[in-house]
N, C-alpha and C. Protein backbone atom coordinates (compact mmCIF):
# COMPACT_ATOMS: atom_id res chain seq x y z
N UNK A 1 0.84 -1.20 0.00
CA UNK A 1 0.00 0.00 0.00
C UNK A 1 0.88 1.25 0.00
N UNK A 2 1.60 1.56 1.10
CA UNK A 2 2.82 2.49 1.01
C UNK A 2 3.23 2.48 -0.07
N UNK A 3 3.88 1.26 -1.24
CA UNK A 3 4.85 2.15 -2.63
C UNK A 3 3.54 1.83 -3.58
N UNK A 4 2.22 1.88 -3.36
CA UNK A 4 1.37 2.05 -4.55
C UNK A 4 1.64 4.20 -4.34
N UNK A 5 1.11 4.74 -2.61
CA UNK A 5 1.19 5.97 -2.43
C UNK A 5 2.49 6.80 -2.96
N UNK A 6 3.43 6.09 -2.82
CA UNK A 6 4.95 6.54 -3.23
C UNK A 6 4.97 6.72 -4.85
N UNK A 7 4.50 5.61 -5.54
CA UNK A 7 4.34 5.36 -6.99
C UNK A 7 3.43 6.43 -7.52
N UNK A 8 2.00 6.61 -6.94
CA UNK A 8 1.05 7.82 -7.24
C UNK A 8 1.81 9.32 -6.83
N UNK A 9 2.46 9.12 -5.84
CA UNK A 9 3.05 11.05 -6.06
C UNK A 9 4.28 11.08 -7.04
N UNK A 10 5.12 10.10 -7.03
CA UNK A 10 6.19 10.02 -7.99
C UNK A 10 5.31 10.63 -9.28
N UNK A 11 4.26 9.74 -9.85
CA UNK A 11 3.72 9.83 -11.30
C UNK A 11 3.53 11.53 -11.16
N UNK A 12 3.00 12.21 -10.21
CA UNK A 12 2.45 13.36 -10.30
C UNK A 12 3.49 14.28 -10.60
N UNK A 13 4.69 14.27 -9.70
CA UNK A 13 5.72 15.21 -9.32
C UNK A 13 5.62 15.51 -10.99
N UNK A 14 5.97 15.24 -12.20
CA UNK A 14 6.26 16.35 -13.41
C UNK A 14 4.89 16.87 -13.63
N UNK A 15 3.62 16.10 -13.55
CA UNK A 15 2.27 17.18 -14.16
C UNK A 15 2.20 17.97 -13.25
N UNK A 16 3.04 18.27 -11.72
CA UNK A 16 2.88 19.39 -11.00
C UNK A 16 3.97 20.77 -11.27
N UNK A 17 4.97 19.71 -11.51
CA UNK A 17 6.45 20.86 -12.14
C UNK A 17 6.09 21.38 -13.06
N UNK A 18 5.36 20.79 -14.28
CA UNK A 18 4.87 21.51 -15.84
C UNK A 18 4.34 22.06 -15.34
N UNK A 19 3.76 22.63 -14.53
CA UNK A 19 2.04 23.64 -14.12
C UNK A 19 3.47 24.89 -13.90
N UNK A 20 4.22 24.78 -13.33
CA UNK A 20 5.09 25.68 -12.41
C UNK A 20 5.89 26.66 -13.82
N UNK A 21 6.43 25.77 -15.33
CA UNK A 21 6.70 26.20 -15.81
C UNK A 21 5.96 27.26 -16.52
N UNK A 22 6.19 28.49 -16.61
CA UNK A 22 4.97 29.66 -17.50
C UNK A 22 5.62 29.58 -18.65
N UNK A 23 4.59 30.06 -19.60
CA UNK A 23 4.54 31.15 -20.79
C UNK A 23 4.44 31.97 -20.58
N UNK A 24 4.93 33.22 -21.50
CA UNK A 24 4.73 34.60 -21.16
C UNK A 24 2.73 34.63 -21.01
N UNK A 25 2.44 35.33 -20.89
CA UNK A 25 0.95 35.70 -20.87
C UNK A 25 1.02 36.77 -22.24
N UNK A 26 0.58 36.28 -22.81
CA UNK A 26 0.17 37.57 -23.77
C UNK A 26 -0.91 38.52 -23.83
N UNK A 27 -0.51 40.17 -24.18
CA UNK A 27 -0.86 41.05 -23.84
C UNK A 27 -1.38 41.71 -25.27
N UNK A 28 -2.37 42.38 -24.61
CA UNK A 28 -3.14 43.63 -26.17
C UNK A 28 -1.42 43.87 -27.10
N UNK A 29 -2.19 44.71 -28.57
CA UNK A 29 -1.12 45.27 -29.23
C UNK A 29 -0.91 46.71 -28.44
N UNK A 30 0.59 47.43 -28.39
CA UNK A 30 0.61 48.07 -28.41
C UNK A 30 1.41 49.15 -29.78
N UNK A 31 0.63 50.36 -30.09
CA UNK A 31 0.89 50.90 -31.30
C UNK A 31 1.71 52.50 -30.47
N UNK A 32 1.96 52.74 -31.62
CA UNK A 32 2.53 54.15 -31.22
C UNK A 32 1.55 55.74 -31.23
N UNK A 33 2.20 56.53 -30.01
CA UNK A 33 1.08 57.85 -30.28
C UNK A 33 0.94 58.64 -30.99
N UNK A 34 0.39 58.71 -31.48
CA UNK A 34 0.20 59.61 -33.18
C UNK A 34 -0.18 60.93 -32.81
N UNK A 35 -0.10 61.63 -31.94
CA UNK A 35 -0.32 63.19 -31.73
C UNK A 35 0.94 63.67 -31.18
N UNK A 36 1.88 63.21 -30.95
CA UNK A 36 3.29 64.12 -30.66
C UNK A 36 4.29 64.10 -31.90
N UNK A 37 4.85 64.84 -32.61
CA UNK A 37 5.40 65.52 -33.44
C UNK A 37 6.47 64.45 -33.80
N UNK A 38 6.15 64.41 -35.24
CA UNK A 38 7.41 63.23 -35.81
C UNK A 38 8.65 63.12 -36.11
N UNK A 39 9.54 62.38 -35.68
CA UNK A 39 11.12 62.23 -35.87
C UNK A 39 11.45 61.99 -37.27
N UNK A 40 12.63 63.07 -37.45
CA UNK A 40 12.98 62.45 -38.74
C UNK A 40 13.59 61.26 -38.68
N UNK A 41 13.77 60.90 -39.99
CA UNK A 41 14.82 59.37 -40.38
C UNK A 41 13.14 58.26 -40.56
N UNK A 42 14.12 57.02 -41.05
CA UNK A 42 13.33 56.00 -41.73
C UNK A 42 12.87 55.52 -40.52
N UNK A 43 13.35 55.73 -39.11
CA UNK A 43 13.17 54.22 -38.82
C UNK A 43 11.49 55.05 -37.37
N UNK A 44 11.44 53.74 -36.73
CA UNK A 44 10.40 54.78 -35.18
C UNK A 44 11.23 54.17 -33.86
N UNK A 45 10.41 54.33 -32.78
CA UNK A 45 11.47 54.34 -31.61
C UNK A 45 10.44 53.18 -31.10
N UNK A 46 11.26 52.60 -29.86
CA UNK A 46 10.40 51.45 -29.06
C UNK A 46 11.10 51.60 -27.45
N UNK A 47 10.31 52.19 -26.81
CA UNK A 47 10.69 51.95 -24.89
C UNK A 47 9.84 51.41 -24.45
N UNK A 48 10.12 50.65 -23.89
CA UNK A 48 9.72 49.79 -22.97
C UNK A 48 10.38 50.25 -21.34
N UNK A 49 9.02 50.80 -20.38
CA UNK A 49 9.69 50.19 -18.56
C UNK A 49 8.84 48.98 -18.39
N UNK A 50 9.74 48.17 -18.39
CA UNK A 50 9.65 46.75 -17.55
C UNK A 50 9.62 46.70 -16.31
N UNK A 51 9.54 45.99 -15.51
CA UNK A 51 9.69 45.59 -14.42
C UNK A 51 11.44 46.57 -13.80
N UNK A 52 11.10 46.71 -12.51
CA UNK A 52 12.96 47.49 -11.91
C UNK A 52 13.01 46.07 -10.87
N UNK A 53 14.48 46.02 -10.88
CA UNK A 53 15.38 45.49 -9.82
C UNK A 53 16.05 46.28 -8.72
N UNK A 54 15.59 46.11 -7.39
CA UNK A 54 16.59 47.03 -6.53
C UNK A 54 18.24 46.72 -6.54
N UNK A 55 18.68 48.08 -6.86
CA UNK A 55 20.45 47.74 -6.87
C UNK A 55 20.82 48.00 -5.59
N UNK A 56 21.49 48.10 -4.19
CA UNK A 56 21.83 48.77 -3.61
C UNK A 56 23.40 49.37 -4.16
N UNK A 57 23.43 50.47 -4.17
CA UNK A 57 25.23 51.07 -4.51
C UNK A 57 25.96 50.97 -3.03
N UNK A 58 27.03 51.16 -3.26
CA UNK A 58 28.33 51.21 -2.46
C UNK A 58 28.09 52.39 -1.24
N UNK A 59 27.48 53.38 -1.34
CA UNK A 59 26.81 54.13 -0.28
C UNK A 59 25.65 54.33 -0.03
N UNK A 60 25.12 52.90 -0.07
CA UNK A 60 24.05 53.13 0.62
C UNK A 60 22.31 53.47 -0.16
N UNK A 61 22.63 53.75 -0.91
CA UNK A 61 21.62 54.10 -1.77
C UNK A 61 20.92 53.21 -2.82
N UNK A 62 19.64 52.75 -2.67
CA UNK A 62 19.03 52.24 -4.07
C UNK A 62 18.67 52.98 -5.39
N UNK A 63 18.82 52.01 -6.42
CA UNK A 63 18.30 52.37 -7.82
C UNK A 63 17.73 51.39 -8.10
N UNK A 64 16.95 51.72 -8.97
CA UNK A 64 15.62 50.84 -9.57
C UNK A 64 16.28 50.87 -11.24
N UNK A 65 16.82 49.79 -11.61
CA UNK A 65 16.84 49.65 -13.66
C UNK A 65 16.38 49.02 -14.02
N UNK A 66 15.37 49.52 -15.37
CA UNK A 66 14.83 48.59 -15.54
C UNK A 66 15.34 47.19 -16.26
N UNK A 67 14.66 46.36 -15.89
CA UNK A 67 15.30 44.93 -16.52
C UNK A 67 15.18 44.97 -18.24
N UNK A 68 16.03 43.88 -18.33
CA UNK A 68 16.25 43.79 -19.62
C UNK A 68 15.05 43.17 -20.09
N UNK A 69 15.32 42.80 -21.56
CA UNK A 69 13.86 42.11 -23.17
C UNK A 69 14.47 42.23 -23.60
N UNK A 70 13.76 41.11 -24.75
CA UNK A 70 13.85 40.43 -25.81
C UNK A 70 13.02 41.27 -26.85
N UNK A 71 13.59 41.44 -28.38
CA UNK A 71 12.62 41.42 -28.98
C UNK A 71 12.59 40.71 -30.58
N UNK A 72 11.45 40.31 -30.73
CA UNK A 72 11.25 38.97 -31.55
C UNK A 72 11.04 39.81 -32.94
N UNK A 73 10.84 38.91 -33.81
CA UNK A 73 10.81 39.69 -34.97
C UNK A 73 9.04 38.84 -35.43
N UNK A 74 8.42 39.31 -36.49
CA UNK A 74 7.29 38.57 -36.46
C UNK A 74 7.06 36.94 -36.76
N UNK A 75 8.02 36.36 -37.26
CA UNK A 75 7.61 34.83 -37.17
C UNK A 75 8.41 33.96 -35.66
N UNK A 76 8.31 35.07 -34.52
CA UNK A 76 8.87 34.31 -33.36
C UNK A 76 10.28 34.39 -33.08
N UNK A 77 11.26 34.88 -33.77
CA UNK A 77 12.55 34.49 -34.46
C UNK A 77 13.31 35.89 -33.31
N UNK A 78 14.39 35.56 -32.12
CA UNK A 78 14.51 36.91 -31.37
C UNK A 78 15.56 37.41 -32.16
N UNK A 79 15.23 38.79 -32.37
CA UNK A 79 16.19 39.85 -32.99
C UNK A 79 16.90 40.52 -32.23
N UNK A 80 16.67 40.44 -31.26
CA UNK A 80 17.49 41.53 -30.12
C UNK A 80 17.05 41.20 -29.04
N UNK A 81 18.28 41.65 -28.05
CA UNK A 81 17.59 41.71 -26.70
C UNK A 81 18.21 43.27 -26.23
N UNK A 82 17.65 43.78 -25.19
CA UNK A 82 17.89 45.35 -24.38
C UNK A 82 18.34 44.87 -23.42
N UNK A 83 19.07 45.40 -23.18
CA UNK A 83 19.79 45.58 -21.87
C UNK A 83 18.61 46.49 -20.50
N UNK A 84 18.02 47.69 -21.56
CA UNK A 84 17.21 48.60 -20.82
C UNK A 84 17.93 49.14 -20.15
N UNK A 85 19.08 49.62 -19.94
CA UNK A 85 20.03 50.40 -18.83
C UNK A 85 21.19 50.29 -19.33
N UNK A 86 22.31 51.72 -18.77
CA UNK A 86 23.24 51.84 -19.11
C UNK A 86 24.26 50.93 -17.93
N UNK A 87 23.63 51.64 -16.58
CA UNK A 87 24.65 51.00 -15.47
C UNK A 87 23.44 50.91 -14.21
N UNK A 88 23.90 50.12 -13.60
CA UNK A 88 22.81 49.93 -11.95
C UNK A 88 22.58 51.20 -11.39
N UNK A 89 23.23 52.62 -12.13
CA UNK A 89 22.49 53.58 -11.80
C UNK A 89 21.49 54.37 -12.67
N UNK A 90 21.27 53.68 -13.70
CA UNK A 90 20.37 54.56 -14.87
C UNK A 90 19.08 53.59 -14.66
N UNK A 91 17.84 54.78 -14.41
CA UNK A 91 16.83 53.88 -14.21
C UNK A 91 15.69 54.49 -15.04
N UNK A 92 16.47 54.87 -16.05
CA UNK A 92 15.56 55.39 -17.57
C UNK A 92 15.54 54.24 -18.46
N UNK A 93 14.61 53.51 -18.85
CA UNK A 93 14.65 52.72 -20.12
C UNK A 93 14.84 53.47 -21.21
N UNK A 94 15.95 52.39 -22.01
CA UNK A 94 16.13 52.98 -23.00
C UNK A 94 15.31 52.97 -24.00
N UNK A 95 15.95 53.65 -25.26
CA UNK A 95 15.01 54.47 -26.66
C UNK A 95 15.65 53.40 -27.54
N UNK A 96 14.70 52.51 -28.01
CA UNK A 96 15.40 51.49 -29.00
C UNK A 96 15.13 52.28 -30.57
N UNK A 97 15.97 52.08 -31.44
CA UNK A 97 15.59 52.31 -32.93
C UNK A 97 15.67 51.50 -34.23
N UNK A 98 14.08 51.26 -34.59
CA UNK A 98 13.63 49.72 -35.34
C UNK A 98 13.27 50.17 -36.52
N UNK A 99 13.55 49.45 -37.54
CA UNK A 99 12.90 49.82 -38.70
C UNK A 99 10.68 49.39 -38.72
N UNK A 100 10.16 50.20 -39.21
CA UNK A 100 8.84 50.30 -39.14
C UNK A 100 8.67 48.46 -39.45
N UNK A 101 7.36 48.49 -38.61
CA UNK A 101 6.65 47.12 -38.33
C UNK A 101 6.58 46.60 -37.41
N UNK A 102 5.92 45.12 -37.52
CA UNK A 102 5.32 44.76 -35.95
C UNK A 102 6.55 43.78 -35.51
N UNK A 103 6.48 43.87 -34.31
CA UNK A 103 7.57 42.84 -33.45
C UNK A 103 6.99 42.31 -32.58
N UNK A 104 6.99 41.62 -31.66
CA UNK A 104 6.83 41.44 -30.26
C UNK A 104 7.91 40.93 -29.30
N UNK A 105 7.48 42.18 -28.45
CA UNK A 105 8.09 41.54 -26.99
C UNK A 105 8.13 40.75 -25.98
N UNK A 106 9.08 40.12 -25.82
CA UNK A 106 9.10 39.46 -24.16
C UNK A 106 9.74 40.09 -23.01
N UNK A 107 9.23 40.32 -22.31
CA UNK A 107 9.56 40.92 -20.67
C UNK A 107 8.74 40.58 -19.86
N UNK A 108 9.43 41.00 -18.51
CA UNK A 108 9.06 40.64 -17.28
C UNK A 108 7.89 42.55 -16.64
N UNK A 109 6.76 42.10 -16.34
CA UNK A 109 6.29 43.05 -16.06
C UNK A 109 5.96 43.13 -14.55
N UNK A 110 5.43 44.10 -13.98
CA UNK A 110 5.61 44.27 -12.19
C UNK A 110 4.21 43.43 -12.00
N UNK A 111 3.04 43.54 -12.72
CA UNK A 111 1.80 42.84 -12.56
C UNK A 111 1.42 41.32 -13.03
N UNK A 112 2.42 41.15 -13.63
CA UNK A 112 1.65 39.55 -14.53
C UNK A 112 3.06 39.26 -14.56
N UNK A 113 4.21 39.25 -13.99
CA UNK A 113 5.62 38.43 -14.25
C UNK A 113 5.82 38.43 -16.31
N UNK A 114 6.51 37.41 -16.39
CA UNK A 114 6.87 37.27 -17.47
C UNK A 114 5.78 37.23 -18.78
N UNK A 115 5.51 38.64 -19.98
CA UNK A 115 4.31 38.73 -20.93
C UNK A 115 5.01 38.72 -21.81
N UNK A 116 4.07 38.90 -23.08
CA UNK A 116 4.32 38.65 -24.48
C UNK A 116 3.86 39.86 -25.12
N UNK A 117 4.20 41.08 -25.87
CA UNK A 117 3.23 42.09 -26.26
C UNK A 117 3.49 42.31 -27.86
N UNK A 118 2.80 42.38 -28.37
CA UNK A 118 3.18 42.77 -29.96
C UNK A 118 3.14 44.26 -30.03
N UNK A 119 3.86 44.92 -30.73
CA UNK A 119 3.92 46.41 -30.80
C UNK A 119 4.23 46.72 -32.21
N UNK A 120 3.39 47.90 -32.48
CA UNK A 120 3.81 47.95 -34.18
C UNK A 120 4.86 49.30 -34.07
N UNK A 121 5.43 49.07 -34.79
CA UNK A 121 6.54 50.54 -34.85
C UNK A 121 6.51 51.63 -36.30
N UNK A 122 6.02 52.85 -35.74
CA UNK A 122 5.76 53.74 -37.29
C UNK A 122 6.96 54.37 -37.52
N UNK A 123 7.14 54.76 -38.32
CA UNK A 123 8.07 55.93 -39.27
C UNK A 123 7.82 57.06 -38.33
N UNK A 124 9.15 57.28 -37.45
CA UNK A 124 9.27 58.97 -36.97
C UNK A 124 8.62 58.77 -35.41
N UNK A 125 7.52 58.04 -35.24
CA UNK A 125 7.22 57.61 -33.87
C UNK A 125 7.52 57.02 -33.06
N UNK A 126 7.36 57.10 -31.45
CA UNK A 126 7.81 56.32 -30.29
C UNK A 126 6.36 55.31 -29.83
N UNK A 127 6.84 54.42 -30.26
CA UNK A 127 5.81 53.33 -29.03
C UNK A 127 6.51 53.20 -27.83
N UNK A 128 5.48 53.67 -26.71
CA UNK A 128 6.07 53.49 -25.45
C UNK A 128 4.70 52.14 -25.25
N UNK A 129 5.44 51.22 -23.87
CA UNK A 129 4.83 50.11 -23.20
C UNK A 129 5.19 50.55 -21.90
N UNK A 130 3.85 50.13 -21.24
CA UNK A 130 4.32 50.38 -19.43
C UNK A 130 3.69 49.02 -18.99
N UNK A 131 5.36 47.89 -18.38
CA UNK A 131 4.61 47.05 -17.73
C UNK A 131 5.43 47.28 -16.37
N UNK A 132 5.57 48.33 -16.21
CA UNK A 132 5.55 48.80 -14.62
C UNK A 132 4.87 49.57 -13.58
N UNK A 133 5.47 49.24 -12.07
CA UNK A 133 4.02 50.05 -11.54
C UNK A 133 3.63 51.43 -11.72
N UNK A 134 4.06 52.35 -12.97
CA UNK A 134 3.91 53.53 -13.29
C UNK A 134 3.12 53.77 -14.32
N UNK A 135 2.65 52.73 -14.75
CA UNK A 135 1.95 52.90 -15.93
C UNK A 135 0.47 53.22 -15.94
């Protein structure tokens, strides 16, 4: 009776570990804002704040950077990843620059952990994404 019970949680232990592994969650599109004044050049911009990590520095002080992403190109395929920061003290996401069209992202957001977002990118415009608690 004991190794039938031993045998039944053994069988379970991976259909409980697979539950544990996620997918991103995927999220609405996000597009860019079309009422602030357009950049020259071919290409548009893409920021993303993700999720922050507390740094503590050497005196004492925290910074929040945001974490890094991925970003995919449209058949799934990753084209890049961001760093999102210069150093554990820059807690500006950076200004990526993509040639126009849709991509999607993977990052880690402060509300839903690890998402999926598709974003289209225009000529001269910034798509911003907020999957932090500022958004």
């Amino acid at each position: 009776m004991k190794t039938r019970h031993i045998a039944l949680v053994a069988s379970l232990i991976p259909v409980l570990l697979a539950g544990c592994v996620s997918n991103p969650t995927s999220l609405a599109t996000v597009g860019p804002d079309t009422r602030g004044r357009l950049q020259a050049g071919p290409d548009g911009y893409l920021q993303v704040y993700t999720a922050t990590e507390t740094v503590e520095v050497d005196f004492k002080t925290d910074f929040h950077p945001h974490m890094g992403y991925s970003i995919n190109d449209p058949t799934g395929k990753s084209s890049k990843f961001v760093a999102n920061h210069t150093s554990d003290l820059d807690e500006s996401p950076d200004k990526v620059e993509l040639p126009p069209g849709n991509y999607t992202i993977v990052a880690e957001s402060t509300w839903q952990g690890l998402v999926s977002v598709p974003v289209v990118i225009s000529k001269g415009r910034t798509t911003v994404v907020r999957l932090d608690d500022n958004g």
